[in-house]
Protein backbone atom coordinates (compact mmCIF):
# COMPACT_ATOMS: atom_id res chain seq x y z
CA UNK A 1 103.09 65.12 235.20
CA UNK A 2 103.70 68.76 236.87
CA UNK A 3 104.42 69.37 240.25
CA UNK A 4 101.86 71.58 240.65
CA UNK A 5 99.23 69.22 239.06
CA UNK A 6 100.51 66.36 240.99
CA UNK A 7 99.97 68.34 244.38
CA UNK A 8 96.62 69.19 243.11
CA UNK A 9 95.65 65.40 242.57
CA UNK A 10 97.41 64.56 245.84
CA UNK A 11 95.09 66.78 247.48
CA UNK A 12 91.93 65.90 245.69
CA UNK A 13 92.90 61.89 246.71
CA UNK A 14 92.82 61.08 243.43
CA UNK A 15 96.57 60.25 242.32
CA UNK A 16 97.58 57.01 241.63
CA UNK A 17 93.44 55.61 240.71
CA UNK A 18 91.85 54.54 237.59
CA UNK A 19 89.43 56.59 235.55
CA UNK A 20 86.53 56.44 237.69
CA UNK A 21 82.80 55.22 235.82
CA UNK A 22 79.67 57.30 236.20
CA UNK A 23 76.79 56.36 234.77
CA UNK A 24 75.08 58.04 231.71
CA UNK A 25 71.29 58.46 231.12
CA UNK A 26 71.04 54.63 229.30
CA UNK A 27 72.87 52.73 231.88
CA UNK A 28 75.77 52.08 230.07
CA UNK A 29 79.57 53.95 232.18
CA UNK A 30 80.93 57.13 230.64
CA UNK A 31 84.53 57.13 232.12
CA UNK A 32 86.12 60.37 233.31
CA UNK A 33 89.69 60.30 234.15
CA UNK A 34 91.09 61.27 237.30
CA UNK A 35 92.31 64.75 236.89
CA UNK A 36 88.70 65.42 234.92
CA UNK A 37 87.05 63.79 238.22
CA UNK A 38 89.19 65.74 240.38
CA UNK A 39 88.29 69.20 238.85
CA UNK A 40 84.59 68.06 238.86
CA UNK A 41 84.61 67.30 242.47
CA UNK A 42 85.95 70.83 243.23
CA UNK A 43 83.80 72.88 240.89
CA UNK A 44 80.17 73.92 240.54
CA UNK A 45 78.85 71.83 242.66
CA UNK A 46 76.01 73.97 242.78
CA UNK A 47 74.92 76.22 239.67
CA UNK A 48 77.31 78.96 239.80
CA UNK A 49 75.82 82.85 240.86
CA UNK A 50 77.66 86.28 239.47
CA UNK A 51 77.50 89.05 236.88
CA UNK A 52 78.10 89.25 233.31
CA UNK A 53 79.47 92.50 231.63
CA UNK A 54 77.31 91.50 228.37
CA UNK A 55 73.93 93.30 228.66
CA UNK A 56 75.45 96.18 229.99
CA UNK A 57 78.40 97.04 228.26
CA UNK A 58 78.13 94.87 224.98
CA UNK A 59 81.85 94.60 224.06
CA UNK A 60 82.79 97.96 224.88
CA UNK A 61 83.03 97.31 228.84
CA UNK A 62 86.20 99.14 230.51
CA UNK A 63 88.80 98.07 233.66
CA UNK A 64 87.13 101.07 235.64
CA UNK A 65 83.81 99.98 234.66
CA UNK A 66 84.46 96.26 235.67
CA UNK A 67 86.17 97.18 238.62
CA UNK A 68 83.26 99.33 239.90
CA UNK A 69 80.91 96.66 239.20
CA UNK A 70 83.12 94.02 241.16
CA UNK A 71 83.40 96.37 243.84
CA UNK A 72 79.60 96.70 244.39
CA UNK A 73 78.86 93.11 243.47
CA UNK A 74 81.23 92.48 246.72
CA UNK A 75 79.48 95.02 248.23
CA UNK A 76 76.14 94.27 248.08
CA UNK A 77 75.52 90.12 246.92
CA UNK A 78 78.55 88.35 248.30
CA UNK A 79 77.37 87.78 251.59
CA UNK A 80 74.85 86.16 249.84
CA UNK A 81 76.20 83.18 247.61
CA UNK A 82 77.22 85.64 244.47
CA UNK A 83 80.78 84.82 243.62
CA UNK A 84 82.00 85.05 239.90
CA UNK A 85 82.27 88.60 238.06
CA UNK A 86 82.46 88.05 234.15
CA UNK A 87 84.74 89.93 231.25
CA UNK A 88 81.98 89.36 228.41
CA UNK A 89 82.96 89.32 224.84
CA UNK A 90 86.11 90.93 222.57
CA UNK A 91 87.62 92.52 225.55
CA UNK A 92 90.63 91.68 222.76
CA UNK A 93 89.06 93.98 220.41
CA UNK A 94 91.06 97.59 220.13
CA UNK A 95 87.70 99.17 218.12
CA UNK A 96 84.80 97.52 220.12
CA UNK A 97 81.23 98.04 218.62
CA UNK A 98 78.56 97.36 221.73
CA UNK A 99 77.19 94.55 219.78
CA UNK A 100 80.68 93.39 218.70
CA UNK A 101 81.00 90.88 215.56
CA UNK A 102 82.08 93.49 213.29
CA UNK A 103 84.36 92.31 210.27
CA UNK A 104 86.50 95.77 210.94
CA UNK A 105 87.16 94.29 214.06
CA UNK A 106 90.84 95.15 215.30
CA UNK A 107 92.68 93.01 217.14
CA UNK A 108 95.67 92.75 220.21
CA UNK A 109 97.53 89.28 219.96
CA UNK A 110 100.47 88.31 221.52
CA UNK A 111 103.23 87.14 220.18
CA UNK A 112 102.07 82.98 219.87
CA UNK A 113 98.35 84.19 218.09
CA UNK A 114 96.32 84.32 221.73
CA UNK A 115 93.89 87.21 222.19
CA UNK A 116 95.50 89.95 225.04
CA UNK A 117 92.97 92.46 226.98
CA UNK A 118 92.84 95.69 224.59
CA UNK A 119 95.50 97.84 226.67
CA UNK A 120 93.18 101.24 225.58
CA UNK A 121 90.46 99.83 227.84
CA UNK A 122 91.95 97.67 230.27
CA UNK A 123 95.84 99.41 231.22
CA UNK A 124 97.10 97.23 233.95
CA UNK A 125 97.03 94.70 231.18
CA UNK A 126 100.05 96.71 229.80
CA UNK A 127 103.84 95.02 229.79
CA UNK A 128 102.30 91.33 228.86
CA UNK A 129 100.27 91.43 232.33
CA UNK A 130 97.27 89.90 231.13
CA UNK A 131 94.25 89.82 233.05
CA UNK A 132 96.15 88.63 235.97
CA UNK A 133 96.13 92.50 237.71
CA UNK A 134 92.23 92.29 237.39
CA UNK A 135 91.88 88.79 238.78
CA UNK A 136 94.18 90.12 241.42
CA UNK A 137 91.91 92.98 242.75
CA UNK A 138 88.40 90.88 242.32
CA UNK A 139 90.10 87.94 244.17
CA UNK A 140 91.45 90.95 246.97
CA UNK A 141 87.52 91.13 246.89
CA UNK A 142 86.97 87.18 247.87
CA UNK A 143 85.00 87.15 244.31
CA UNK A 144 86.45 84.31 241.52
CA UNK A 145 87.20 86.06 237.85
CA UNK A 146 85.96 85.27 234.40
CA UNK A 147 86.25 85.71 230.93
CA UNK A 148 84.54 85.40 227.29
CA UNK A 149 86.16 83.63 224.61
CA UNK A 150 85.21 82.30 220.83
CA UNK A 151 86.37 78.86 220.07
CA UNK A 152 89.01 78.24 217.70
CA UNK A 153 92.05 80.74 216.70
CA UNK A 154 92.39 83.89 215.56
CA UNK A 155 92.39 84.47 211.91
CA UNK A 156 95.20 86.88 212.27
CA UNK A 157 97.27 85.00 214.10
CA UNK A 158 96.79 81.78 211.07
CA UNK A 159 97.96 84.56 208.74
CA UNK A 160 100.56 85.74 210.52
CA UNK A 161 101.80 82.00 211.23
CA UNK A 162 102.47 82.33 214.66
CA UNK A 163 104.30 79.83 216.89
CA UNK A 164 102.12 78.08 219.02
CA UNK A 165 103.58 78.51 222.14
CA UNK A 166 104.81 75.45 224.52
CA UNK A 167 104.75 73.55 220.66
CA UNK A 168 106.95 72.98 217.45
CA UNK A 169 103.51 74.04 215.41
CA UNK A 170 102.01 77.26 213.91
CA UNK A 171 99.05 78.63 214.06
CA UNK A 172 98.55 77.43 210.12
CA UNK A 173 99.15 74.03 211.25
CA UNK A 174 96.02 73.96 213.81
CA UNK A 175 93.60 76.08 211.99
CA UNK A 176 90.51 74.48 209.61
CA UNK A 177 89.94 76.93 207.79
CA UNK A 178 86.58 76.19 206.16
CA UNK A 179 85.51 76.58 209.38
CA UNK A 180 84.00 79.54 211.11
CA UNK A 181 81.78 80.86 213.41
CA UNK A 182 78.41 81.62 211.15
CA UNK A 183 77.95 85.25 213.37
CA UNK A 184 81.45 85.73 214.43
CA UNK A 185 84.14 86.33 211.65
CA UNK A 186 87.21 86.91 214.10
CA UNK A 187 88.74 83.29 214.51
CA UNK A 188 88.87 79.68 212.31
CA UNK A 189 87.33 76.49 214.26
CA UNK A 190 90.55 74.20 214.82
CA UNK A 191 91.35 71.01 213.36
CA UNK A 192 91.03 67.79 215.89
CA UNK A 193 92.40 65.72 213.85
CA UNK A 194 95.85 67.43 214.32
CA UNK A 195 97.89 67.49 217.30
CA UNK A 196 98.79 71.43 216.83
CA UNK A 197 95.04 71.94 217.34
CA UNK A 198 95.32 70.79 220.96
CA UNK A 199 98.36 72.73 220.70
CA UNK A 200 96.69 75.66 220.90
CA UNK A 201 94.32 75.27 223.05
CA UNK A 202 97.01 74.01 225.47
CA UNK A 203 98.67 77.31 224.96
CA UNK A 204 95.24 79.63 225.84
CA UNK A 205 94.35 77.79 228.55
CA UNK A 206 98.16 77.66 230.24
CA UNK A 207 97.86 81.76 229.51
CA UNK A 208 93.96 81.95 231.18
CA UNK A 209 95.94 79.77 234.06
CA UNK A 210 98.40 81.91 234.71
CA UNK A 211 95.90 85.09 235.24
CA UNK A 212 94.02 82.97 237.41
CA UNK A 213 91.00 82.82 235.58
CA UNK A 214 88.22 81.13 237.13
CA UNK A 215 85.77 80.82 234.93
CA UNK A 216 85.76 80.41 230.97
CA UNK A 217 82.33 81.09 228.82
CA UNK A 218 83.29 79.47 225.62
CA UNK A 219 81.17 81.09 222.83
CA UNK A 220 79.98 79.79 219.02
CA UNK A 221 80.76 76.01 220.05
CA UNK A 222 77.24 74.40 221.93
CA UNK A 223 74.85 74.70 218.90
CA UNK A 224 74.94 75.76 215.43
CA UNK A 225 76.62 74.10 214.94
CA UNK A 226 77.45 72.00 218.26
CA UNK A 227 81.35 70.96 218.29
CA UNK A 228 82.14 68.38 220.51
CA UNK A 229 85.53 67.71 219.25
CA UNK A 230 86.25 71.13 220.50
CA UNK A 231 84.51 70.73 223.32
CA UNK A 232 86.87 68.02 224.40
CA UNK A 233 89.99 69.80 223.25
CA UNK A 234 89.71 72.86 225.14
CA UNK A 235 88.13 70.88 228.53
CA UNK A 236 91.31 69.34 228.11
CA UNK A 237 93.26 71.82 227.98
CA UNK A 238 92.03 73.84 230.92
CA UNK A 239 92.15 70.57 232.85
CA UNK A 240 95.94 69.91 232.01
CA UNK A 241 96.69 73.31 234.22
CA UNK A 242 95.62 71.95 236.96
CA UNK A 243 93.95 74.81 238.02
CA UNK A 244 90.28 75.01 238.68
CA UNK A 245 88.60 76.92 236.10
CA UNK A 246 84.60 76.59 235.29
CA UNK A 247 83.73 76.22 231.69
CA UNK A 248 80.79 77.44 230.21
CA UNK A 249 79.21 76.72 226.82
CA UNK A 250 77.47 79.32 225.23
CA UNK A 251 75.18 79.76 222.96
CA UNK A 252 71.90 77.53 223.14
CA UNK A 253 69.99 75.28 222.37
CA UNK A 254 72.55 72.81 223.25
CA UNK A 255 71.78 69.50 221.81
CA UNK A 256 69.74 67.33 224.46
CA UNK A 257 71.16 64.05 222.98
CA UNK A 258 74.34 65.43 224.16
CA UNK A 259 74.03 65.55 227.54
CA UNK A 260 76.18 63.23 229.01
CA UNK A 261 78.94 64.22 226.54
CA UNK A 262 78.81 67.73 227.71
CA UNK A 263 78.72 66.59 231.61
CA UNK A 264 82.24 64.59 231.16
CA UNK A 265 83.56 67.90 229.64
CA UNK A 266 81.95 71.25 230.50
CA UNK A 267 80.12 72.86 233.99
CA UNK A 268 77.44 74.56 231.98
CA UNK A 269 75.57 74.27 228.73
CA UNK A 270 73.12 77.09 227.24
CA UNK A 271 69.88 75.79 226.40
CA UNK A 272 68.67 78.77 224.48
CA UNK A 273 70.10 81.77 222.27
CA UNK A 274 70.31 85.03 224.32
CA UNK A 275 67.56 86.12 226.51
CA UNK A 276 66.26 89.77 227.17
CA UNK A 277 64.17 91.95 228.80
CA UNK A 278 61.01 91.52 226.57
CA UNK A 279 58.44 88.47 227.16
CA UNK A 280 58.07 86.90 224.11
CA UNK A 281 60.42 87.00 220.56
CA UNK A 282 58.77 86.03 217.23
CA UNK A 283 62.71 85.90 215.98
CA UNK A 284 65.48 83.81 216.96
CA UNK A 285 67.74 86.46 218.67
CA UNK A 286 66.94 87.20 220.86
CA UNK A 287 64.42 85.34 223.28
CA UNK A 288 61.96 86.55 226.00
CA UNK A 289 61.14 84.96 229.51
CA UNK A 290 58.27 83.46 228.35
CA UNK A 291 59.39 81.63 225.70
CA UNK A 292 61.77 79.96 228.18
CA UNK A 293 58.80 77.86 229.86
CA UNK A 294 58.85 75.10 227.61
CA UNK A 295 62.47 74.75 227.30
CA UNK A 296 62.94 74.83 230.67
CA UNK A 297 60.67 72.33 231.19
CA UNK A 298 62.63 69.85 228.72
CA UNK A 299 65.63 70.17 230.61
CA UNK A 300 64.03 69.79 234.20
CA UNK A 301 65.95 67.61 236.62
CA UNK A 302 69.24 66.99 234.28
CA UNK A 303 70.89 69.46 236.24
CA UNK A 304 73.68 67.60 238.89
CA UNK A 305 76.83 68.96 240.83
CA UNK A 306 79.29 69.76 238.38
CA UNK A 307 77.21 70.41 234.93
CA UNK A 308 73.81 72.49 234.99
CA UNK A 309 71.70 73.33 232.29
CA UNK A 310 71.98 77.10 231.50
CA UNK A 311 68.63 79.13 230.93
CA UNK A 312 70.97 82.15 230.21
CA UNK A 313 71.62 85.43 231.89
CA UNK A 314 68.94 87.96 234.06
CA UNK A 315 68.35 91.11 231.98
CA UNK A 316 67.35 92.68 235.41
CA UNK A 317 68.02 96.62 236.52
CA UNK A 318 69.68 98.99 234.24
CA UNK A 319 70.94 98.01 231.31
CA UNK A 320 73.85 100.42 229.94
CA UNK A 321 75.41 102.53 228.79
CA UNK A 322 76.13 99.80 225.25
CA UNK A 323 74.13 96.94 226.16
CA UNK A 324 74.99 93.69 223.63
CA UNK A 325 71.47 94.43 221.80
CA UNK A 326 69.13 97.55 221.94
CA UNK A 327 69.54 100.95 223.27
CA UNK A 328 70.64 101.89 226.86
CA UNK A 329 67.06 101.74 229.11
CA UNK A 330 65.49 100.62 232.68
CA UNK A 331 64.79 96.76 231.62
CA UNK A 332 61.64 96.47 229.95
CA UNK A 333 60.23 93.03 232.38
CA UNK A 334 57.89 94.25 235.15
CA UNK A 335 58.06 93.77 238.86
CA UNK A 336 56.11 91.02 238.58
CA UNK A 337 58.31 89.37 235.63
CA UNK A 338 61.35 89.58 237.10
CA UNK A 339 60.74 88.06 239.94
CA UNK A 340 59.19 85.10 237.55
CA UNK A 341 62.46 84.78 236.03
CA UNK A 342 64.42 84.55 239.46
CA UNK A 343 61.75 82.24 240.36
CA UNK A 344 62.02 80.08 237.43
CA UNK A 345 65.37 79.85 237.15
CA UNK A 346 65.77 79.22 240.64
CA UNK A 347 63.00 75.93 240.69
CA UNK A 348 64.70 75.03 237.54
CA UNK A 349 68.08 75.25 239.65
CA UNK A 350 69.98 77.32 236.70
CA UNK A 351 73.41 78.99 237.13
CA UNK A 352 71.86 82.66 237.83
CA UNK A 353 74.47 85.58 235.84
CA UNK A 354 72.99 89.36 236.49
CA UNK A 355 73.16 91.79 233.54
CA UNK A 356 72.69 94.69 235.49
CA UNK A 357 74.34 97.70 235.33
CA UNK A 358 75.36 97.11 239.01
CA UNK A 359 76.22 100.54 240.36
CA UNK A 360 73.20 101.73 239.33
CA UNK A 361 70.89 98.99 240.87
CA UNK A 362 67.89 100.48 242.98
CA UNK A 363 66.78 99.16 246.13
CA UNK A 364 64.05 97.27 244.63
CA UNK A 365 66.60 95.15 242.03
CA UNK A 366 69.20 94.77 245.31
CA UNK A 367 65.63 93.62 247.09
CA UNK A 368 65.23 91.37 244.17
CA UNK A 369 68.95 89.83 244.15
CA UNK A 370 69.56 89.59 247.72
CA UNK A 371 66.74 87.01 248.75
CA UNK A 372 68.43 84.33 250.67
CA UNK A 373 64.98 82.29 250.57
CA UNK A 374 64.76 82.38 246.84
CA UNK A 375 68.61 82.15 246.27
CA UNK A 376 68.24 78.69 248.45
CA UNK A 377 65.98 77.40 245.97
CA UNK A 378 68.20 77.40 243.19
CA UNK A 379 71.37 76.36 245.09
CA UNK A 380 69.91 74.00 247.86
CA UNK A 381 66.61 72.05 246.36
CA UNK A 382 66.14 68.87 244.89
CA UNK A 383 63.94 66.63 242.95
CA UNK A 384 62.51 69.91 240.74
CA UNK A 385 59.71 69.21 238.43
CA UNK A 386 57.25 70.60 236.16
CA UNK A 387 53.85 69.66 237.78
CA UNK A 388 51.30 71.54 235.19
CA UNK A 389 51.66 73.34 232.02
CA UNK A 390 49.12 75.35 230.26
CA UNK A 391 48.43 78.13 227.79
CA UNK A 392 47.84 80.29 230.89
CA UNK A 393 49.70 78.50 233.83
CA UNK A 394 52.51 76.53 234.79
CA UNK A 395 53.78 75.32 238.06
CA UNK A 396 56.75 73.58 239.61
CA UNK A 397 57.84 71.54 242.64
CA UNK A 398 61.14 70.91 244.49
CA UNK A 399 62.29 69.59 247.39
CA UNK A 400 64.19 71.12 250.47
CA UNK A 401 67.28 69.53 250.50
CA UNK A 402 66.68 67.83 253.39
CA UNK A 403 63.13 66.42 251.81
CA UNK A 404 61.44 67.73 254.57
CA UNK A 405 59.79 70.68 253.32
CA UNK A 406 58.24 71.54 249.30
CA UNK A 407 58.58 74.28 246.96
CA UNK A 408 55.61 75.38 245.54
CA UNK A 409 55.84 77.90 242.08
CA UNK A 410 52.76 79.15 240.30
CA UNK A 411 53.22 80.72 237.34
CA UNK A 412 51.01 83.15 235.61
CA UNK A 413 51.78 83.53 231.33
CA UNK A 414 48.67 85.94 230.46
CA UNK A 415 48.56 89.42 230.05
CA UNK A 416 45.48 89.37 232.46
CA UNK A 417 45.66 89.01 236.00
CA UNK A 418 44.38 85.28 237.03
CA UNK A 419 43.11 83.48 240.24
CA UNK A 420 44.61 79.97 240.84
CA UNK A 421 43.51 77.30 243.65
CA UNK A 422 45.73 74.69 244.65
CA UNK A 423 44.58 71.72 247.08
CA UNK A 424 47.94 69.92 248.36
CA UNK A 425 46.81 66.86 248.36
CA UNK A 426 46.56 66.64 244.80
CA UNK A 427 50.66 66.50 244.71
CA UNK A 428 51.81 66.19 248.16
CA UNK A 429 51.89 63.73 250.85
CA UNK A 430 49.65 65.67 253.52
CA UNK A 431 46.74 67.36 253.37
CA UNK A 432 47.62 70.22 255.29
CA UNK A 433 51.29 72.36 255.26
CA UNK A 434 52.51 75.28 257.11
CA UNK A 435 52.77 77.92 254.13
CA UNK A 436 55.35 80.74 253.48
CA UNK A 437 55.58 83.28 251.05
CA UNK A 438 59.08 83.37 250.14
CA UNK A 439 59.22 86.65 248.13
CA UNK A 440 56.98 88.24 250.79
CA UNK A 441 58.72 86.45 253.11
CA UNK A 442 55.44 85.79 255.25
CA UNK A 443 53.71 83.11 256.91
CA UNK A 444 50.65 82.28 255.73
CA UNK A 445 49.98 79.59 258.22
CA UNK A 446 48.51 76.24 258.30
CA UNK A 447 45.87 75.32 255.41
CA UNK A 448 45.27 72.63 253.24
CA UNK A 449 45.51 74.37 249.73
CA UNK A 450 45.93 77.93 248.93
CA UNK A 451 44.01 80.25 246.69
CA UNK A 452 45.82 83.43 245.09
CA UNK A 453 45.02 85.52 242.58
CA UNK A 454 48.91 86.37 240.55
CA UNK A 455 49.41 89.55 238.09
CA UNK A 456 49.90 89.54 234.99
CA UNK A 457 53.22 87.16 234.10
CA UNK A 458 53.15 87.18 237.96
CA UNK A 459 53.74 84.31 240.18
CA UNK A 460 54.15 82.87 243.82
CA UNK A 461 56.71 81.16 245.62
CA UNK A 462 55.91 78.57 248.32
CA UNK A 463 57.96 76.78 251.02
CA UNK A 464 55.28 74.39 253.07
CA UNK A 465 56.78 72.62 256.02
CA UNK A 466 54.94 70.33 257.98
């Protein structure tokens, strides 16, 4: 064992003990081992809050583009719980496309067959340095840095052979390579079955360690098809550093069934392909807000510190200049439906990623991010539920987190404006609450149901305190 991973087991109190037993949805123990326990304990214990260079930038996003968007992220939301600023996808790609999975992709490797920031786009990565200059200046800015990656190993680097570094294999020797990504062509899936496999992912995540990553969003590896085996390997890997470092599992609908699996090895699962700024797809890719209801509503309450259920990232502000799909625009989601999406993801308690274009957010989108009501929701409330679900309306109910107050969300899905009348005895304990508006952030005072007519795809956020 390392020094440096013994010192970090010392100091979790975990060195020395058994795997510990936790248990899973049917009763039975899923055993995590210590040093998996002792990253658990120390990450995500509430569903992570930053930005995500993806609906912006696409793949083409640039060091002084990230760094002005870290610098008003700090700026503006890290006083208020925002911490992690994302490097989205094929920041290794030396020809980026905005909506990146080109097969005339070009490529910068290092010298063992792992991806290296495209030195055109990103120059302090110059000289082997990684992304550890970046990570540098956003933590300088008390944020915590991310980055995209596709599972498996680059195709280049299997036909080059590579050494794998820290290993006696090759990049041929880890690669399956009837195996790919069915939308990504750039890397083969890797084989679990041999040791060079792990191998590899060893190597990445010792390189993502020694940048000081933070956060990893693993891409093409939590549905179609789902890849546990891989899952394992590379939570493995990252966990042998012994450095924290989040992962993510991207894209959706991650497999329900799967759910404790993905808890013992990952922080966050997707639970639906990519969402936009439109309210409702008829296609696949991508999704609108209000298809998201009813998914949402499968996964309520499976969320726990450590691993959350990911409704996927908040098309919000401007998106540009090469968003990941469409043309460069103003998002397309009303006042009114945007503020259902914060207020849905926040009763549903999801991580919460901005898309925006950040330097370019008005006051009404800093307004709309910088709620400390609404942002408590999502990182401090308990016991959320869907109460009611209709073709018209839906509503949900939380906890404080000290049980002593409720959350109230009433949801609004038609195009017409609507007038809904809620009694709160039909849910709650009392018959009368004190009642605040949280967007507003008004009292409404004392009543014993409330009557409110929402906008179209509108809706209203409650705290009622005795």
């Amino acid at each position: 064992m390392g020094i440096a991973v013994s010192l970090f087991l010392f100091a979790m109190g975990l060195l020395g003990r058994a795997g510990a037993s936790h248990p899973a949805a049917d009763g039975s123990a899923v055993t995590v081992e210590p040093l998996a326990e002792a990253v658990e304990l120390n990450l995500a214990a509430t569903p992570p809050m930053g930005w995500n260079s993806w609906d912006s930038y696409g793949t083409t996003i640039s060091e002084s583009d990230f760094k002005a968007n870290a610098k008003w992220f700090a700026d503006h939301l890290k006083a208020f719980g925002w911490q992690y600023v994302v490097v989205d996808m094929e920041w290794f790609v030396t020809n980026p496309t905005p909506e990146g999975n080109s097969k005339n992709s070009q490529f910068s490797l290092d010298e063992h067959g792992r991806y290296s920031p495209d030195v055109k786009r990103f120059p302090s990565s110059a000289n082997n340095s990684g992304f550890k200059p970046i990570a540098d200046y956003v933590h300088s800015l008390d944020l915590k840095f991310g980055i995209h990656i596709l599972r498996g190993i680059p195709k280049q680097a299997v036909e080059r052979n590579l050494p794998i570094e820290g290993s006696e294999y090759h990049a041929a020797d880890a690669a399956d390579t009837s195996d790919t990504c069915p939308w990504n062509p750039d890397n083969f899936g890797l084989d679990a079955a041999k040791p060079a496999g792990q191998a590899y992912y060893d190597s990445i995540a010792h390189l993502y360690a020694s940048w000081d990553v933070d956060f990893v969003k693993v891409d093409c590896i939590s549905s179609r098809p789902y890849k546990g085996e891989e899952i394992r390997m590379l939570s493995t890997a990252l966990r042998k550093t012994g450095h924290p470092i989040v992962l993510s599992l991207s894209p959706g609908a991650a497999p329900i069934e799967k759910l404790e699996e993905m808890r013992k090895y990952a922080n966050l699962w997707r639970i639906s392909d990519d969402v936009w700024d439109l309210w409702h797809s008829t296609v696949d890719y991508p999704q609108g807000l209000g298809d998201q209801f009813p998914r949402i509503a499968k996964w309520a309450g499976l969320g726990q510190p450590g691993g959350w259920p990911d409704a996927d990232m908040l098309p919000v502000g401007y998106l540009g200049p090469a968003p990941g799909w469409g043309k460069a625009r103003d998002t397309r989601l009303t006042h009114d439906e945007q503020r259902t999406l914060l207020t849905l993801w926040c009763m549903f308690r999801s991580p919460l990623m901005i898309g925006a274009n950040l330097p370019r957010s008005d006051a009404w989108t800093t307004s709309l991010l910088t709620n400390p009501e609404v942002i408590a929701v999502d990182q401090h409330s308990k016991g959320n539920r869907l109460l009611l679900s209709t073709s018209t309306t839906v509503e949900w109910l939380a906890q404080s987190e000290s049980g002593d107050d409720h959350y109230l969300a009433i949801f609004n899905l038609d195009e017409r404006e609507q007038k809904v009348d809620f009694a709160w005895h039909e849910e709650l304990k009392r018959a009368k609450y004190k009642a605040r508006d949280l967007w507003e952030r008004k009292d409404l005072g004392t009543s014993s149901s409330i009557s409110v007519t929402l906008a179209p795809h509108g809706c209203v956020l409650y705290r009622l305190s005795q």
